[in-house]
C-alpha atoms as a PDB file:
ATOM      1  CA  UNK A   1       1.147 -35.863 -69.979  1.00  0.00           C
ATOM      2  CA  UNK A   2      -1.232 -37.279 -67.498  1.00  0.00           C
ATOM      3  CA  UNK A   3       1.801 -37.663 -64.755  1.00  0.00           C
ATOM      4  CA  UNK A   4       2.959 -34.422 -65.224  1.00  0.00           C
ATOM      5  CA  UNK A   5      -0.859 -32.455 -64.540  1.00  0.00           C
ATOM      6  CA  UNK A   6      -0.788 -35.099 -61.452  1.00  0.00           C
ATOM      7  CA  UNK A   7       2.767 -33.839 -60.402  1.00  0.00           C
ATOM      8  CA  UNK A   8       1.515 -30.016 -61.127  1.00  0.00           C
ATOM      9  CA  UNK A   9      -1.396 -30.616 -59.170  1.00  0.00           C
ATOM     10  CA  UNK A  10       0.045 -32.406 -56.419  1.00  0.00           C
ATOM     11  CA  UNK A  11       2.614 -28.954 -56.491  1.00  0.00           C
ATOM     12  CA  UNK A  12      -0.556 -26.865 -56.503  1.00  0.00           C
ATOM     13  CA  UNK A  13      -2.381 -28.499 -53.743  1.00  0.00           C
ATOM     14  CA  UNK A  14       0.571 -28.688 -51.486  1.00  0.00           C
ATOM     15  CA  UNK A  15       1.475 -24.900 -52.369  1.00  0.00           C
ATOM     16  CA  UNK A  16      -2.074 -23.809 -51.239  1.00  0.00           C
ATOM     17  CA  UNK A  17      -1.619 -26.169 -48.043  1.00  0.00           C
ATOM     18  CA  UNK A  18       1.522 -24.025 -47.308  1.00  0.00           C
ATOM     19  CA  UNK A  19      -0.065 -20.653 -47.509  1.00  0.00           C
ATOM     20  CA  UNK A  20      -3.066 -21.800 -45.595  1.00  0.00           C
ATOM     21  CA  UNK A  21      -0.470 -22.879 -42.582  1.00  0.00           C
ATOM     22  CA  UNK A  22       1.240 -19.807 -43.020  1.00  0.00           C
ATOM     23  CA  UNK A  23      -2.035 -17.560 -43.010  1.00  0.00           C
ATOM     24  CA  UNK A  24      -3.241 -19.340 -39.942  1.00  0.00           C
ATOM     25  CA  UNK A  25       0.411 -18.888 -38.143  1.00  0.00           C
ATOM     26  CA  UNK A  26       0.254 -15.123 -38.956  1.00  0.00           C
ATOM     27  CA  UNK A  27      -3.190 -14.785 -37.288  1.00  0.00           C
ATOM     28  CA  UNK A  28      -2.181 -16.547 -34.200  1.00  0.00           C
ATOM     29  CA  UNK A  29       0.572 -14.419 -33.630  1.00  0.00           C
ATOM     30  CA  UNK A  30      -1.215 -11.785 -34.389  1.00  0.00           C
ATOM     31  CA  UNK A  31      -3.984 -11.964 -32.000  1.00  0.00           C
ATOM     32  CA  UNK A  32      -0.812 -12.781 -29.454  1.00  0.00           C
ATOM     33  CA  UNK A  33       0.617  -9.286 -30.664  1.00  0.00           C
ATOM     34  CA  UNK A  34      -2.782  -8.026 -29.879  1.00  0.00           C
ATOM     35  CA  UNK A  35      -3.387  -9.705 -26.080  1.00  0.00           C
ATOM     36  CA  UNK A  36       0.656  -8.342 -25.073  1.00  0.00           C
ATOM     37  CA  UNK A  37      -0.121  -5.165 -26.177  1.00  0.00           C
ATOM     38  CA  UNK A  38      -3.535  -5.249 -24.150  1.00  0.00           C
ATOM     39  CA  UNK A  39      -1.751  -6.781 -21.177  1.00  0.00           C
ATOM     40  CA  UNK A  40       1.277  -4.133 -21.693  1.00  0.00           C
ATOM     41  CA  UNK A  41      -1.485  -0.978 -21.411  1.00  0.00           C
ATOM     42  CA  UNK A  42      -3.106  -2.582 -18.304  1.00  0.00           C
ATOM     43  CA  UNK A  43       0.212  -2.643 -16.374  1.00  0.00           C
ATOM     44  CA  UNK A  44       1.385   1.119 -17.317  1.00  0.00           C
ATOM     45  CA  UNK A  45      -1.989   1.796 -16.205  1.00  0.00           C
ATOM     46  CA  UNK A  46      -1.545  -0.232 -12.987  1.00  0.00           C
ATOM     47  CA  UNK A  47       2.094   1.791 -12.587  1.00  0.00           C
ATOM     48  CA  UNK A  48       0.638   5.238 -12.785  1.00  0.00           C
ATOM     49  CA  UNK A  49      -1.924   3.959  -9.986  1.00  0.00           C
ATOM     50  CA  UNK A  50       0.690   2.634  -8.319  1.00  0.00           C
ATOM     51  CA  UNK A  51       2.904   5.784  -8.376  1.00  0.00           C
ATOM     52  CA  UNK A  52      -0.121   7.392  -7.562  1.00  0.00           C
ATOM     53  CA  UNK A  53      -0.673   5.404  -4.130  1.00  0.00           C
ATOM     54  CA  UNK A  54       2.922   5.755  -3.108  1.00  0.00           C
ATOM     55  CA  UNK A  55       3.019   9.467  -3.749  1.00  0.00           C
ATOM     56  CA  UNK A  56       0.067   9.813  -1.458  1.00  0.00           C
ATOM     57  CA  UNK A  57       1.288   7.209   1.279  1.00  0.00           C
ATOM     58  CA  UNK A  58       4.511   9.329   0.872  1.00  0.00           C
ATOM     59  CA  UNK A  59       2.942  12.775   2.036  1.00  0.00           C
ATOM     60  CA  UNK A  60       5.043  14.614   4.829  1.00  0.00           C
ATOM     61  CA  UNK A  61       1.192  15.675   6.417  1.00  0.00           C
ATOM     62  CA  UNK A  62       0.238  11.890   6.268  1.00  0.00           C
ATOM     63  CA  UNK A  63       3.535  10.719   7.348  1.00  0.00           C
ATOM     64  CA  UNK A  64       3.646  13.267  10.443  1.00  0.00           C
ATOM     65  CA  UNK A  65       0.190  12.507  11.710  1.00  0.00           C
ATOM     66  CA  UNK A  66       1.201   8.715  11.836  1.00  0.00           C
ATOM     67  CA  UNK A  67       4.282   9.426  13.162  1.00  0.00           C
ATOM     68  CA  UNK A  68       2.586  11.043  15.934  1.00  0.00           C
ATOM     69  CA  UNK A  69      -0.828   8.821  16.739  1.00  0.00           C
ATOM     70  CA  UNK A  70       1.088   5.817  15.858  1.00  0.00           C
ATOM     71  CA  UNK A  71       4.325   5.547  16.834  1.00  0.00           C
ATOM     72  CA  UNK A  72       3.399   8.478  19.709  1.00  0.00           C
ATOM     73  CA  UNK A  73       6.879  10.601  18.066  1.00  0.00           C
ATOM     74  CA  UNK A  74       6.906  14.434  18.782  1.00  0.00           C
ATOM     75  CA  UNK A  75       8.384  17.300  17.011  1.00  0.00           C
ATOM     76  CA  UNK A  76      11.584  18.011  19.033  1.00  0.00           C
ATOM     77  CA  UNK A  77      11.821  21.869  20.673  1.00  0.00           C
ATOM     78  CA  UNK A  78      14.428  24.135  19.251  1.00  0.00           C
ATOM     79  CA  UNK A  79      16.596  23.418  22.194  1.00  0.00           C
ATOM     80  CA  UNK A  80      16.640  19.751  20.729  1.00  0.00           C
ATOM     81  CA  UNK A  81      17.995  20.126  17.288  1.00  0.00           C
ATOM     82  CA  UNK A  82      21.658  19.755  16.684  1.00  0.00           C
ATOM     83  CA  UNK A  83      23.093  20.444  13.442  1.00  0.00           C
ATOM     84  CA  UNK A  84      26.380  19.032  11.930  1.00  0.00           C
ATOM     85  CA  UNK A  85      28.809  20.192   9.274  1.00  0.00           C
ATOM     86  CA  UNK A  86      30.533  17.444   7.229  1.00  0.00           C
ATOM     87  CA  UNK A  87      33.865  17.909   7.014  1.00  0.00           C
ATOM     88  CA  UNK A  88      34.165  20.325   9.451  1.00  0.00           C
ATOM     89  CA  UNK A  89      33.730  18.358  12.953  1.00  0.00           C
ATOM     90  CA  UNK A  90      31.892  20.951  14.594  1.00  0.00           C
ATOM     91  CA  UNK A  91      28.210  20.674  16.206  1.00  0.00           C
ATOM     92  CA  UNK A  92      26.641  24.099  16.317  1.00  0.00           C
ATOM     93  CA  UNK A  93      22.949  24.378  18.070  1.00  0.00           C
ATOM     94  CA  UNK A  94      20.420  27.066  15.536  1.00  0.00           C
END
């Protein structure tokens, strides 16, 4: 009789070890869950940013007026522009 409480306690205390381990496990992963969903949120909010920046450094005004102080480019006459058809081989003049 004495054996078998040692045996059932023996079960019992290595049970409890079991669901301690497991507890613990689940709250590290967890609190991992928790810190990729954190770091998840800061990048979409560094994308919208980021789409914000390029849609602003994308700006025909902005481009134009760097096109022109930088690079010293002009807006050609009327005389200047050429269109062409595709398919059709033919360069007409507006």
């Amino acid at each position: 009789m004495v054996r078998l409480n040692v045996l059932l306690l023996i079960i019992v205390i290595a049970c409890a070890l079991g669901v301690v381990t497991s507890q613990h496990k689940a709250r590290k992963l967890f609190v991992e869950l928790q810190q990729e969903k954190d770091r998840a949120q800061r990048m979409d909010v560094e994308w919208g940013q980021l789409q914000l920046e390029q849609g602003m450094l994308a700006l025909p005004s902005r481009v134009e007026k760097l096109a022109g102080s930088q690079l010293q480019m002009l807006m050609p006459r009327q005389g200047q522009v050429r269109y062409i058809r595709m398919g059709a081989g033919t360069v007409t003049q507006p």
